[in-house]
C-alpha atoms as a PDB file:
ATOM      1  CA  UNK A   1     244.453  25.266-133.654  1.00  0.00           C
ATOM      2  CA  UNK A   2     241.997  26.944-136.487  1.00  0.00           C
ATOM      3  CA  UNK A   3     240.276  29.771-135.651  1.00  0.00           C
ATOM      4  CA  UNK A   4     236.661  29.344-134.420  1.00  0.00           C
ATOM      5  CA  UNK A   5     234.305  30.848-137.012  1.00  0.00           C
ATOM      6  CA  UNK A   6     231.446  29.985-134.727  1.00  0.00           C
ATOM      7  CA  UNK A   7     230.575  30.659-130.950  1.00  0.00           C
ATOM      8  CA  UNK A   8     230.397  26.504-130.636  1.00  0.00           C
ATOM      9  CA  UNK A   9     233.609  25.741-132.184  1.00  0.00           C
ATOM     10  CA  UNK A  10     234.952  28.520-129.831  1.00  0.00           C
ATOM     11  CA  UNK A  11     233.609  26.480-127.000  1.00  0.00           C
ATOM     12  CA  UNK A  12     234.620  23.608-128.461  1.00  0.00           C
ATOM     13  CA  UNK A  13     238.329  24.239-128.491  1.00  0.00           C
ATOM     14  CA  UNK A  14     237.780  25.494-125.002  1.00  0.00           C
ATOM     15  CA  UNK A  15     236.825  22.764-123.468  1.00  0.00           C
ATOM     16  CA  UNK A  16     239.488  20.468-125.169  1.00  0.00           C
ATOM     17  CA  UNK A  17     242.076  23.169-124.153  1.00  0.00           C
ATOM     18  CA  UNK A  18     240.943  22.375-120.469  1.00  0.00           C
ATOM     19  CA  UNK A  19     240.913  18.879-120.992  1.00  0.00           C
ATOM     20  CA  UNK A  20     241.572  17.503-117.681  1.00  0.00           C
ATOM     21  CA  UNK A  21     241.011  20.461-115.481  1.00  0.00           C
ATOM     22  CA  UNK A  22     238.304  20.220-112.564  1.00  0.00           C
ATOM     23  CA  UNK A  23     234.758  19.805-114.121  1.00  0.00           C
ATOM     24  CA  UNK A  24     233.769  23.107-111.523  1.00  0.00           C
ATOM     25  CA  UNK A  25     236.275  24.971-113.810  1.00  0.00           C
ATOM     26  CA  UNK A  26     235.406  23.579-116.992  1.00  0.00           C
ATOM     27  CA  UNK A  27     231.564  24.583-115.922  1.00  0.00           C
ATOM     28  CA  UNK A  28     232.891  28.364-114.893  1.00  0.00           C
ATOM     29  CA  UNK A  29     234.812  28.941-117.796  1.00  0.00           C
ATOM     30  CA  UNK A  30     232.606  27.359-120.545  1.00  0.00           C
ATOM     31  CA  UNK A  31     229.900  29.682-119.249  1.00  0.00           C
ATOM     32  CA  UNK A  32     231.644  32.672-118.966  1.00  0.00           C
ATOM     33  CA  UNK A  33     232.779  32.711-122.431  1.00  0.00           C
ATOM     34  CA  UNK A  34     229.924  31.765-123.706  1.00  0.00           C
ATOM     35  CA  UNK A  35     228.220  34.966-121.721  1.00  0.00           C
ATOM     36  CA  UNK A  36     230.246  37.126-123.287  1.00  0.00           C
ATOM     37  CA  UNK A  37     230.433  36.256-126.694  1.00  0.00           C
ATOM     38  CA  UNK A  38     226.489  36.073-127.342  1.00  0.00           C
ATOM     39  CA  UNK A  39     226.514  39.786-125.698  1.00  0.00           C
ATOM     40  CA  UNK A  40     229.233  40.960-127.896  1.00  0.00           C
ATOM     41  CA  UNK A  41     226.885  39.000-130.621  1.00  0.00           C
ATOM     42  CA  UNK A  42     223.472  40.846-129.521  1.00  0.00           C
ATOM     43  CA  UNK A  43     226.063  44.213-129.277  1.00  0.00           C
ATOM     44  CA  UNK A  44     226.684  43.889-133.094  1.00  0.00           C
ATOM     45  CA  UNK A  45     223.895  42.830-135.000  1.00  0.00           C
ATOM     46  CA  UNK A  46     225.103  43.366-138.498  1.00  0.00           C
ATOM     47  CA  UNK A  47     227.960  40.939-137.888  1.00  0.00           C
ATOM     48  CA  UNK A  48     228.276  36.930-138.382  1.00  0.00           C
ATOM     49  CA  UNK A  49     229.357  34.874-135.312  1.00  0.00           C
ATOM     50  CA  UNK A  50     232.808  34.765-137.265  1.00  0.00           C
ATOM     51  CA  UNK A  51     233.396  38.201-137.928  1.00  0.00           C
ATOM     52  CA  UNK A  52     232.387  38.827-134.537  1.00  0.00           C
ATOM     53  CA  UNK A  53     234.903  36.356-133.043  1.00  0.00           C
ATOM     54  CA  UNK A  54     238.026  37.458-134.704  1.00  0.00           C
ATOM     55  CA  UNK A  55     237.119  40.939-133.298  1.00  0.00           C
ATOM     56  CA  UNK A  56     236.756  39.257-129.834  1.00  0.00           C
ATOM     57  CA  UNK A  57     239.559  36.885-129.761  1.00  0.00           C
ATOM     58  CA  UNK A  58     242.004  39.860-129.841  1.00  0.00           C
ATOM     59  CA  UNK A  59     240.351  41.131-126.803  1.00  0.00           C
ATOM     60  CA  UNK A  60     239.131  38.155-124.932  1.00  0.00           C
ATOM     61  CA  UNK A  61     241.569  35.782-125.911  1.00  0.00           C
ATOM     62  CA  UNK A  62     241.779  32.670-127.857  1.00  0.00           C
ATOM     63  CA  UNK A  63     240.436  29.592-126.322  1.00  0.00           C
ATOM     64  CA  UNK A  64     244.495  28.487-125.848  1.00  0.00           C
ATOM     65  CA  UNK A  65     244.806  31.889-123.411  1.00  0.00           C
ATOM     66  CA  UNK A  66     241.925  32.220-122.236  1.00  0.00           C
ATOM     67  CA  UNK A  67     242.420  28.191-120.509  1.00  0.00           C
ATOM     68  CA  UNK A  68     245.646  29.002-119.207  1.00  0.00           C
ATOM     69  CA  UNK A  69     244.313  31.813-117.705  1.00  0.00           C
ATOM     70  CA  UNK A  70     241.503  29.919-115.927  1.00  0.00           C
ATOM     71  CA  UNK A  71     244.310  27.612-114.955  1.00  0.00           C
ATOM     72  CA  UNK A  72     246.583  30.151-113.537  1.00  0.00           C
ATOM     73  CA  UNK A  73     243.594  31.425-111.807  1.00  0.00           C
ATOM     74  CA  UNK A  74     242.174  27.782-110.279  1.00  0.00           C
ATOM     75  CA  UNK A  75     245.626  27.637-108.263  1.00  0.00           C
ATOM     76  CA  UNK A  76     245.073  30.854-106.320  1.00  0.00           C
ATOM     77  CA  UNK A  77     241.005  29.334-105.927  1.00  0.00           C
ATOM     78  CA  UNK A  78     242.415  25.564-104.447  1.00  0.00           C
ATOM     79  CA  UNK A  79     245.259  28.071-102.263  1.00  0.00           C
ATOM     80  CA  UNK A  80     242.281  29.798-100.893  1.00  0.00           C
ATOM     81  CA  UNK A  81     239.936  26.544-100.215  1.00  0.00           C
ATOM     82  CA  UNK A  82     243.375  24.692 -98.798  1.00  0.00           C
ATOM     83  CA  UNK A  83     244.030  26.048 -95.130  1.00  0.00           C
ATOM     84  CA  UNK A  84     247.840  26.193 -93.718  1.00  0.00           C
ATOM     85  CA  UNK A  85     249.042  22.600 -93.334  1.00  0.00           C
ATOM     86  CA  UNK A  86     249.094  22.413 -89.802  1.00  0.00           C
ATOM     87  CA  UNK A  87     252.464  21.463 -87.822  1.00  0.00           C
ATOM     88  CA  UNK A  88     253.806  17.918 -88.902  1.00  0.00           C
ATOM     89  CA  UNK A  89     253.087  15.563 -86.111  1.00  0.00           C
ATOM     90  CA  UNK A  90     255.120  12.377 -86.460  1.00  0.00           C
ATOM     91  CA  UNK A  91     253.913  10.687 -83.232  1.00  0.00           C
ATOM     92  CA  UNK A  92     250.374   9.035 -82.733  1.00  0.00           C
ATOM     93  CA  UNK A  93     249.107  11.229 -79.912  1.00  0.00           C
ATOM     94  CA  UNK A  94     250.065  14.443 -82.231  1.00  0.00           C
ATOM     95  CA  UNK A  95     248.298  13.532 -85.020  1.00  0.00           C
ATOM     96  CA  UNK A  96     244.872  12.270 -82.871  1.00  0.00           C
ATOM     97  CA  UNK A  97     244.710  15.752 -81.208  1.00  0.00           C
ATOM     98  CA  UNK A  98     246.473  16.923 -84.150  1.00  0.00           C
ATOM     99  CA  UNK A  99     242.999  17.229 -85.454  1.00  0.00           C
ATOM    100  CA  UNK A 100     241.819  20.223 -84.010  1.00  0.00           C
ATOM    101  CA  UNK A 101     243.982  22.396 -85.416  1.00  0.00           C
ATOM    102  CA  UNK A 102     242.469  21.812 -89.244  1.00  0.00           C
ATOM    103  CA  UNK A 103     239.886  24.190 -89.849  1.00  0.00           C
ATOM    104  CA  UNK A 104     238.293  22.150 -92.170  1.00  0.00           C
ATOM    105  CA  UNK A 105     236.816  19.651 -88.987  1.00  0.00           C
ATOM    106  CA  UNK A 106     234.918  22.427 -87.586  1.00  0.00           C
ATOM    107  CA  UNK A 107     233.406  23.181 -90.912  1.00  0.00           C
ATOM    108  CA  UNK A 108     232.623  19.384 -91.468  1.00  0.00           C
ATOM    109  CA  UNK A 109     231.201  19.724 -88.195  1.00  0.00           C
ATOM    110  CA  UNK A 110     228.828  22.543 -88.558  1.00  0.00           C
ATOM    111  CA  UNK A 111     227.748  21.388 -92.107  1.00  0.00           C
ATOM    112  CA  UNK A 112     226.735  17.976 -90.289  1.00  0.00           C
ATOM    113  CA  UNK A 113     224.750  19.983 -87.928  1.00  0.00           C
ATOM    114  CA  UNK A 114     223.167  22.464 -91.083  1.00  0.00           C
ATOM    115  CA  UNK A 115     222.451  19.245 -93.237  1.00  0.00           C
ATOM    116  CA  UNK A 116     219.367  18.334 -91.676  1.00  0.00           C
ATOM    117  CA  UNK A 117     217.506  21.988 -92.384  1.00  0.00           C
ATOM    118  CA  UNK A 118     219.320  22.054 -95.444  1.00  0.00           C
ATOM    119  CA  UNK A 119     217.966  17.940 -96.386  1.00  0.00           C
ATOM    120  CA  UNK A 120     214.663  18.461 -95.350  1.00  0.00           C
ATOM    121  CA  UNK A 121     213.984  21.708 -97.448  1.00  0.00           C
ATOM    122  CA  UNK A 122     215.978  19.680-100.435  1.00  0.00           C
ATOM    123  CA  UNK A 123     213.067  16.857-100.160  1.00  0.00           C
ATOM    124  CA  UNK A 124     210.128  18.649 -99.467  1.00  0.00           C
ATOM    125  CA  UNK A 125     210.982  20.925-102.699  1.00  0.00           C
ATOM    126  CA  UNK A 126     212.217  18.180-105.128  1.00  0.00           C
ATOM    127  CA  UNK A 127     209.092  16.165-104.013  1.00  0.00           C
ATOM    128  CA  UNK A 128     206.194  18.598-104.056  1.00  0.00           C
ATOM    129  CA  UNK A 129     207.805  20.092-107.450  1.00  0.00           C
ATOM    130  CA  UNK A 130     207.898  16.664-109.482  1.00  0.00           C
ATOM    131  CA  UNK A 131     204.541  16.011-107.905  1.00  0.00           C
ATOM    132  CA  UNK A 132     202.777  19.185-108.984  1.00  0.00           C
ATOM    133  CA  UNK A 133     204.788  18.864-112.276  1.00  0.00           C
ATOM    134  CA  UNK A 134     203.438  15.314-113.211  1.00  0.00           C
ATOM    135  CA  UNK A 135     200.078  16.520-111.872  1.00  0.00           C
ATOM    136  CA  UNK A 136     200.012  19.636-114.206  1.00  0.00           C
ATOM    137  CA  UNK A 137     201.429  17.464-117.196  1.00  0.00           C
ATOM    138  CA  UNK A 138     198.066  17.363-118.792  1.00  0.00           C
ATOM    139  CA  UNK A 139     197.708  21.333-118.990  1.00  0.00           C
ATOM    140  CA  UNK A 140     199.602  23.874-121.150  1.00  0.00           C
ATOM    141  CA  UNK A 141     200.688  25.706-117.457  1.00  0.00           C
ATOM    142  CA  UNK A 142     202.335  22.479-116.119  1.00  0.00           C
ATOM    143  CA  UNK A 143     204.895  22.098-118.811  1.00  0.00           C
ATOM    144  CA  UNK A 144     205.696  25.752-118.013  1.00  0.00           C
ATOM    145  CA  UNK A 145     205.713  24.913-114.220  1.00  0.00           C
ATOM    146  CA  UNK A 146     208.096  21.755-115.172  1.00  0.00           C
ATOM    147  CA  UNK A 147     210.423  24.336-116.636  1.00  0.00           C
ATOM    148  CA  UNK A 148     210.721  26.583-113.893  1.00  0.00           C
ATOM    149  CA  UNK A 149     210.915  23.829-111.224  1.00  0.00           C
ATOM    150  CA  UNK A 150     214.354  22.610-113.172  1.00  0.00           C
ATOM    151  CA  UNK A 151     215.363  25.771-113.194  1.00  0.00           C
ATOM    152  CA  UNK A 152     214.877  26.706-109.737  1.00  0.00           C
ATOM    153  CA  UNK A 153     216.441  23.015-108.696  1.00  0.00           C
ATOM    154  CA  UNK A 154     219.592  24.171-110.960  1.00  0.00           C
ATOM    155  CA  UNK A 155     219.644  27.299-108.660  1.00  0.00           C
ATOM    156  CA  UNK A 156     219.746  25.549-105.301  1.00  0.00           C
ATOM    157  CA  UNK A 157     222.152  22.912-107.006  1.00  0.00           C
ATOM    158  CA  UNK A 158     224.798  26.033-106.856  1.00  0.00           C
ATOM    159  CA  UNK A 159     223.877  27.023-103.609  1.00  0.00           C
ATOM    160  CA  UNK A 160     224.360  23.719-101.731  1.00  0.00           C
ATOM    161  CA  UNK A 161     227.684  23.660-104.074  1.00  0.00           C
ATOM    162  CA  UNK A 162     228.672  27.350-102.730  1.00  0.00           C
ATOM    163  CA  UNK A 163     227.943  25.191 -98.977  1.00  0.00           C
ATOM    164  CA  UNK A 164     229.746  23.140 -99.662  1.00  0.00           C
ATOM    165  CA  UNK A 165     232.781  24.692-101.070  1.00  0.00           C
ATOM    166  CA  UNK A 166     232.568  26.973 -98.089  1.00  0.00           C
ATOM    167  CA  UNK A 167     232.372  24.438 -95.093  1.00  0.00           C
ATOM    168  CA  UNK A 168     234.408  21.377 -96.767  1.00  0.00           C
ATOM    169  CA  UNK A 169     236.759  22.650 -98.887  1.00  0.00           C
ATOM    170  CA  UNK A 170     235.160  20.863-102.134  1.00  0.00           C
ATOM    171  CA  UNK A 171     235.803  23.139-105.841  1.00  0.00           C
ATOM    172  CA  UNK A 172     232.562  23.624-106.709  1.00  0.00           C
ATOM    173  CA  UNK A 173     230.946  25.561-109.940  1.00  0.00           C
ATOM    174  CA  UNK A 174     230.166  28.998-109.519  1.00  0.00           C
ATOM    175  CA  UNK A 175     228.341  29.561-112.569  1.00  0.00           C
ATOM    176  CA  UNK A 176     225.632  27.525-113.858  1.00  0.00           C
ATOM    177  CA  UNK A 177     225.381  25.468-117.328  1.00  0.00           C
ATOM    178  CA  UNK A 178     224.693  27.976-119.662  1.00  0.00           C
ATOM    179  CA  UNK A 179     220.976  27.226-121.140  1.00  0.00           C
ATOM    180  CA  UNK A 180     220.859  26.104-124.386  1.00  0.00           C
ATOM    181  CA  UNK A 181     220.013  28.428-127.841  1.00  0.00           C
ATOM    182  CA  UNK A 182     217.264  28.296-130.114  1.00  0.00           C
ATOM    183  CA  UNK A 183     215.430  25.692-128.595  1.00  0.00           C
ATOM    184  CA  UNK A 184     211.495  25.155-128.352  1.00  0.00           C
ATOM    185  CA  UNK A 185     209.443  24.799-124.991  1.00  0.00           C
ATOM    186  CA  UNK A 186     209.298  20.782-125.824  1.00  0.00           C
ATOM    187  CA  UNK A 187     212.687  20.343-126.851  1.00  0.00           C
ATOM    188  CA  UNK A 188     213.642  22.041-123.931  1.00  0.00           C
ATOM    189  CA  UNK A 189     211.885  20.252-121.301  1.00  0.00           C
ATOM    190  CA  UNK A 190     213.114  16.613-123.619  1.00  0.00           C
ATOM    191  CA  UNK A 191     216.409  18.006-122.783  1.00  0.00           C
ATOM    192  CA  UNK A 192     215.887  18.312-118.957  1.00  0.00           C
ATOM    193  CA  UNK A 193     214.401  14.433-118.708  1.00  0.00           C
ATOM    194  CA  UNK A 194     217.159  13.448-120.491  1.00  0.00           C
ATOM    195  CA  UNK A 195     219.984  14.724-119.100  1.00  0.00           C
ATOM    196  CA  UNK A 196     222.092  12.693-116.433  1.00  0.00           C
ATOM    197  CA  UNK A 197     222.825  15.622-114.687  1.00  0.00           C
ATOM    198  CA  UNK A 198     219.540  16.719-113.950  1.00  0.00           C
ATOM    199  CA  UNK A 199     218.383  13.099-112.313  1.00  0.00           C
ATOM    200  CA  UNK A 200     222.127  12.882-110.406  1.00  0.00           C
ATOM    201  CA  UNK A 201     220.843  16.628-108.906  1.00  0.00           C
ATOM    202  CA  UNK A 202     217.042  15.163-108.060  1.00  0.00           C
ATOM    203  CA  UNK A 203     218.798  11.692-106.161  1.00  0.00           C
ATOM    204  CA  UNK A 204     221.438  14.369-104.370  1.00  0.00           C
ATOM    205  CA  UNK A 205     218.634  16.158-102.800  1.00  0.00           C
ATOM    206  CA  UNK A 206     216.580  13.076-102.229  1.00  0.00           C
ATOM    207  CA  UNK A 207     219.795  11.844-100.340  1.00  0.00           C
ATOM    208  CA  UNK A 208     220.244  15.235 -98.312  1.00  0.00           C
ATOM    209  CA  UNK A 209     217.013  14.042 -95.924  1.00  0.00           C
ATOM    210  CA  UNK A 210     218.259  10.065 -94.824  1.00  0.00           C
ATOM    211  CA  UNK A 211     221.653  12.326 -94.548  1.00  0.00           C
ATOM    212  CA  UNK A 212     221.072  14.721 -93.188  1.00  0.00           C
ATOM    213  CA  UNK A 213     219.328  12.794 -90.470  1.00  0.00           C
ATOM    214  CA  UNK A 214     222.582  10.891 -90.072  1.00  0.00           C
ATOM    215  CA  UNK A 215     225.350  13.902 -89.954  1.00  0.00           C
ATOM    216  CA  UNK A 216     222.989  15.361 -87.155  1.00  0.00           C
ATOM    217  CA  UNK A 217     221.923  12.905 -85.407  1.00  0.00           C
ATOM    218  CA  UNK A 218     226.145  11.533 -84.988  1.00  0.00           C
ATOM    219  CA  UNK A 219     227.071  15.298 -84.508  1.00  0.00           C
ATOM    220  CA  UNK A 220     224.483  16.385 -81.595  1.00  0.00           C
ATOM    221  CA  UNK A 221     225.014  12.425 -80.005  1.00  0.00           C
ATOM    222  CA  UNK A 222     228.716  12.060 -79.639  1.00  0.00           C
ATOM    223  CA  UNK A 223     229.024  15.832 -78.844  1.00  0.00           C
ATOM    224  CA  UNK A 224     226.313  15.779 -75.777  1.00  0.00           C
ATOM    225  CA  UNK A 225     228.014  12.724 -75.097  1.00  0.00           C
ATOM    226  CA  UNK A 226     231.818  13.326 -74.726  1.00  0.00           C
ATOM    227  CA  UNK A 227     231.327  16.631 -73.435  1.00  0.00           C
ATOM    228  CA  UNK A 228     228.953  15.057 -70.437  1.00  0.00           C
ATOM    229  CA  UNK A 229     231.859  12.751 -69.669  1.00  0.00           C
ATOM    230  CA  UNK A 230     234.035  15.454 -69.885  1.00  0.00           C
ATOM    231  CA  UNK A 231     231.508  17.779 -67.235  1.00  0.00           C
ATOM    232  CA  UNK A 232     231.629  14.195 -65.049  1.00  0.00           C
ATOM    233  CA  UNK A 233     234.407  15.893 -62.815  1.00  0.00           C
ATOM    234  CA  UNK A 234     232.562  18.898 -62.611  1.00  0.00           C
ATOM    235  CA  UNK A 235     229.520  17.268 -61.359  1.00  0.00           C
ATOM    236  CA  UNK A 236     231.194  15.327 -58.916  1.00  0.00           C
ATOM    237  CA  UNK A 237     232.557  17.852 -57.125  1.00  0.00           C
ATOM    238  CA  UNK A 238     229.162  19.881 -57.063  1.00  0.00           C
ATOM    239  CA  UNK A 239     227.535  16.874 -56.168  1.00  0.00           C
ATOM    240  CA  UNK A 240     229.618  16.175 -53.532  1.00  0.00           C
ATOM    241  CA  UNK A 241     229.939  20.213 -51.900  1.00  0.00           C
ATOM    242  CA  UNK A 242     227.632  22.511 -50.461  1.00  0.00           C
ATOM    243  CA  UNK A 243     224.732  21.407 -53.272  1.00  0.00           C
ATOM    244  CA  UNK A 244     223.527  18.588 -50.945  1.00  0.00           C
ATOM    245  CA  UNK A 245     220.642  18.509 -52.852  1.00  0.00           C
ATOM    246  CA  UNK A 246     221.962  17.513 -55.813  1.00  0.00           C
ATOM    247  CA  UNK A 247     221.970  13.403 -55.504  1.00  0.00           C
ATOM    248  CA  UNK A 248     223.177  12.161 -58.656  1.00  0.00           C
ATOM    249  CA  UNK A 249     226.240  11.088 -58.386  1.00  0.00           C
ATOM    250  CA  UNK A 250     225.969  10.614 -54.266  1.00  0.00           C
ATOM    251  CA  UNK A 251     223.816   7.161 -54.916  1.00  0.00           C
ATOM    252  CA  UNK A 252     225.050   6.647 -58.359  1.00  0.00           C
ATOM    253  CA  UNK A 253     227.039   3.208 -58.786  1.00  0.00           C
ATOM    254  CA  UNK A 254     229.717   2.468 -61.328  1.00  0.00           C
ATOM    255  CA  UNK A 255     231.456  -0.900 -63.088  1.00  0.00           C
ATOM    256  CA  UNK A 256     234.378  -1.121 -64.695  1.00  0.00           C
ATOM    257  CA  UNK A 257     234.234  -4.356 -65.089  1.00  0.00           C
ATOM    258  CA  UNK A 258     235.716  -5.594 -61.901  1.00  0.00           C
ATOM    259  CA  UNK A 259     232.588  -5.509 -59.839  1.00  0.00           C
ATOM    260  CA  UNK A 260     229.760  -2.044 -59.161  1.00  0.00           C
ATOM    261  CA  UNK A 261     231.206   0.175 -56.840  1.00  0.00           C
ATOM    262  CA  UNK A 262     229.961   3.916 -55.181  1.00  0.00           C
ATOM    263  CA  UNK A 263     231.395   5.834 -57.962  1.00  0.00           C
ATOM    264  CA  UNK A 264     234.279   8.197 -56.617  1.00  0.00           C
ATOM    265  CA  UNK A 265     236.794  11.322 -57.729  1.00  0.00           C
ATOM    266  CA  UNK A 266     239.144   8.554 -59.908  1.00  0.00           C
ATOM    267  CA  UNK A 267     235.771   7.226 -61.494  1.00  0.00           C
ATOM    268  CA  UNK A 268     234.841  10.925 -62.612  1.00  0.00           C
ATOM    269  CA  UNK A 269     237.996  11.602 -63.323  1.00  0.00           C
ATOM    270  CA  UNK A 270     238.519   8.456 -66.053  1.00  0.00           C
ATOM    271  CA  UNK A 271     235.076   9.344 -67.215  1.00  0.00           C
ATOM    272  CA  UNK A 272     236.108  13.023 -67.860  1.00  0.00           C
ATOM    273  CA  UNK A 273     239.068  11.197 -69.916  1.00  0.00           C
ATOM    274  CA  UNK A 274     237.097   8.871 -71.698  1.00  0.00           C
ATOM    275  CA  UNK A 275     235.607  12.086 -72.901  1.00  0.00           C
ATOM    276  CA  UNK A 276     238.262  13.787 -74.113  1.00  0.00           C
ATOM    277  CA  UNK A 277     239.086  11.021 -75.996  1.00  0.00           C
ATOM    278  CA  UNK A 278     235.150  10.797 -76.942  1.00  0.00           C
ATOM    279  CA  UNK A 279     235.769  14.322 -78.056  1.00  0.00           C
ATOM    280  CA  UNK A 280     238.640  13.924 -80.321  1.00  0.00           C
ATOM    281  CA  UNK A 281     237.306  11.019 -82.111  1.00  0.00           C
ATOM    282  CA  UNK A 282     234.043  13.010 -82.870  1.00  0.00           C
ATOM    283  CA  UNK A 283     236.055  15.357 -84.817  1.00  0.00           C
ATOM    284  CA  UNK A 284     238.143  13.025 -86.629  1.00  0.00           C
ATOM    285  CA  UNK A 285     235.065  11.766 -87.891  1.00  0.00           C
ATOM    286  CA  UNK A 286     233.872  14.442 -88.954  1.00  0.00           C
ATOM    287  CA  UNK A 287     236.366  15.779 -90.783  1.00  0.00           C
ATOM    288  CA  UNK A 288     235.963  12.290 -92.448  1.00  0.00           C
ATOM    289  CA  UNK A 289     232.309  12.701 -92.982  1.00  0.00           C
ATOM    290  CA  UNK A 290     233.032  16.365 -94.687  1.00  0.00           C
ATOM    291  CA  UNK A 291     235.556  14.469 -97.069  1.00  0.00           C
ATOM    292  CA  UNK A 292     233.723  11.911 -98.216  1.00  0.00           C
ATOM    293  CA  UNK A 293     230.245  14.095 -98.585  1.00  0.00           C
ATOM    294  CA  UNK A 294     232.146  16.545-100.647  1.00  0.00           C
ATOM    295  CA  UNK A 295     233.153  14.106-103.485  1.00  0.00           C
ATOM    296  CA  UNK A 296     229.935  12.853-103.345  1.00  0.00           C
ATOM    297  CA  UNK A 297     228.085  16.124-104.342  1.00  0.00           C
ATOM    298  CA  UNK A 298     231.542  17.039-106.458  1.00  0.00           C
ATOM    299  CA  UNK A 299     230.491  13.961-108.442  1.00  0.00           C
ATOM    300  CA  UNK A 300     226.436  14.166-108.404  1.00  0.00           C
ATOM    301  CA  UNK A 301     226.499  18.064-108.639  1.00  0.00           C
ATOM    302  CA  UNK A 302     229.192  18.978-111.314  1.00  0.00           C
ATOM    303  CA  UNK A 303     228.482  17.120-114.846  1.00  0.00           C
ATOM    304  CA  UNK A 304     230.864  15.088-115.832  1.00  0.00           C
ATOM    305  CA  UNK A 305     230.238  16.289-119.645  1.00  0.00           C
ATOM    306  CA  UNK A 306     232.113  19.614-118.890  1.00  0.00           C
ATOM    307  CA  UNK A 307     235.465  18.377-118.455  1.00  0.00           C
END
């Protein structure tokens, strides 16, 4: 490959070198090396872009190594965000309770239970920025107000993707899009309207609220749930000792489908079952809830343009 003579072509030959690689690590490494070559640029004045880069490739690398660096360094990243396989279970009951043992499900979990905070700030920014940005349209301050609300939208785009690298396991950029050179105030903010990525970012954090709503209202449900059927033993017996007046299992009735009957120790006792099994199910699905949310903000987060 030639030798980039400018800081584009540098980051040109960078991004083909890491053709294929995860778009997060694309994103990381594009910026990065961008960073650091306009501050060896602003560093030394007197030089041109290409004088400056065959200083820096001997230092920082050529685009070639400085990829297969990035790549070496993305396996120890995806060890890190994998946890220990747990113990191979070949039978049905292993793998069902199998499922507490991953410590990704109780980091599904407790993102489900985060997302509705986390949704309902999302909205309640997004909206009240575009509206005070269209509102402020007509007035030199408002296209500067549209500028910094994209900004600061960017910003919490890496902080729900540091979430949700953290709590589901997802690769997700660390470093944001590196903002583009040279360009005026109105070619600027032409740039935000028109890129995908921006408008994929808005939708995600429109989504976050009906979400969010959902992951916490499933979450809090099934848990209180299962783990009252699980407490159904529990209550029985207090109901039924020295708390005589406690009275609400004494006159409770139960059916089972073969006729209602006083409910009894066996009828607490399947109950308590039924929430174990309640229980178990909960965090299967949740586990499957933290799966599927983390491709979706992979995909609506991460541009597709940087791999």
């Amino acid at each position: 490959m030639n030798t980039p003579r400018t800081i584009a072509e540098y980051l040109e030959q960078l991004r083909a070198a890491l053709r294929g690689a995860d778009p997060a690590l694309v994103q990381d490494a594009l910026y990065d090396a961008e960073e650091h070559l306009r501050a060896e640029l602003a560093e030394q004045p007197g030089r041109s872009e290409a004088e400056m880069l065959q200083k820096v490739v001997g230092s920082y690398g050529a685009p070639e190594e400085v990829a297969e660096i990035y790549r070496d360094q993305e396996i120890k990243i995806q060890r890190a965000l994998r946890p220990p396989p747990p113990p191979r279970r070949r039978s049905l009951p292993g793998r069902f309770f199998g499922v507490a043992a991953d410590p990704r499900t109780y980091g599904a979990l407790f993102y489900m239970l985060l997302a509705l905070a986390t949704g309902i700030f999302y909205f309640v920014w997004v909206t009240t920025g575009l509206a005070l940005s269209a509102g402020l349209s007509v007035l030199i301050v408002g296209l500067l107000f549209a500028v910094l609300f994209f900004a600061t939208v960017r910003v919490l785009s890496l902080v729900e993707g540091r979430i949700v690298e953290a709590m589901l396991g997802v690769r997700m950029p660390r470093r944001p899009i590196y903002p583009a050179q040279g360009l005026t105030l109105m070619r600027r903010i032409g740039r935000m309207f028109t890129d995908v990525h921006t408008w994929t970012t808005l939708c995600y954090m429109w989504l976050m609220l009906p979400l969010g709503i959902t992951y916490f209202t499933l979450a809090v449900t099934l848990l209180a749930v299962s783990l009252a059927l699980i407490g159904a033993p529990l209550a029985w017996a207090f109901d039924h000792g020295r708390f005589d007046s406690w009275f609400v299992f004494r006159h409770a009735t139960i059916d089972w489908g073969y006729g209602p009957h006083a409910m009894g120790w066996g009828d607490a006792a399947a109950m308590c079952a039924v929430g174990i099994v309640l229980l178990f199910a909960t965090l299967h699905l949740a586990r499957g809830i933290g799966r599927l949310h983390g491709q979706i903000a992979k995909h609506m987060l991460v541009p597709r343009a940087a791999a």
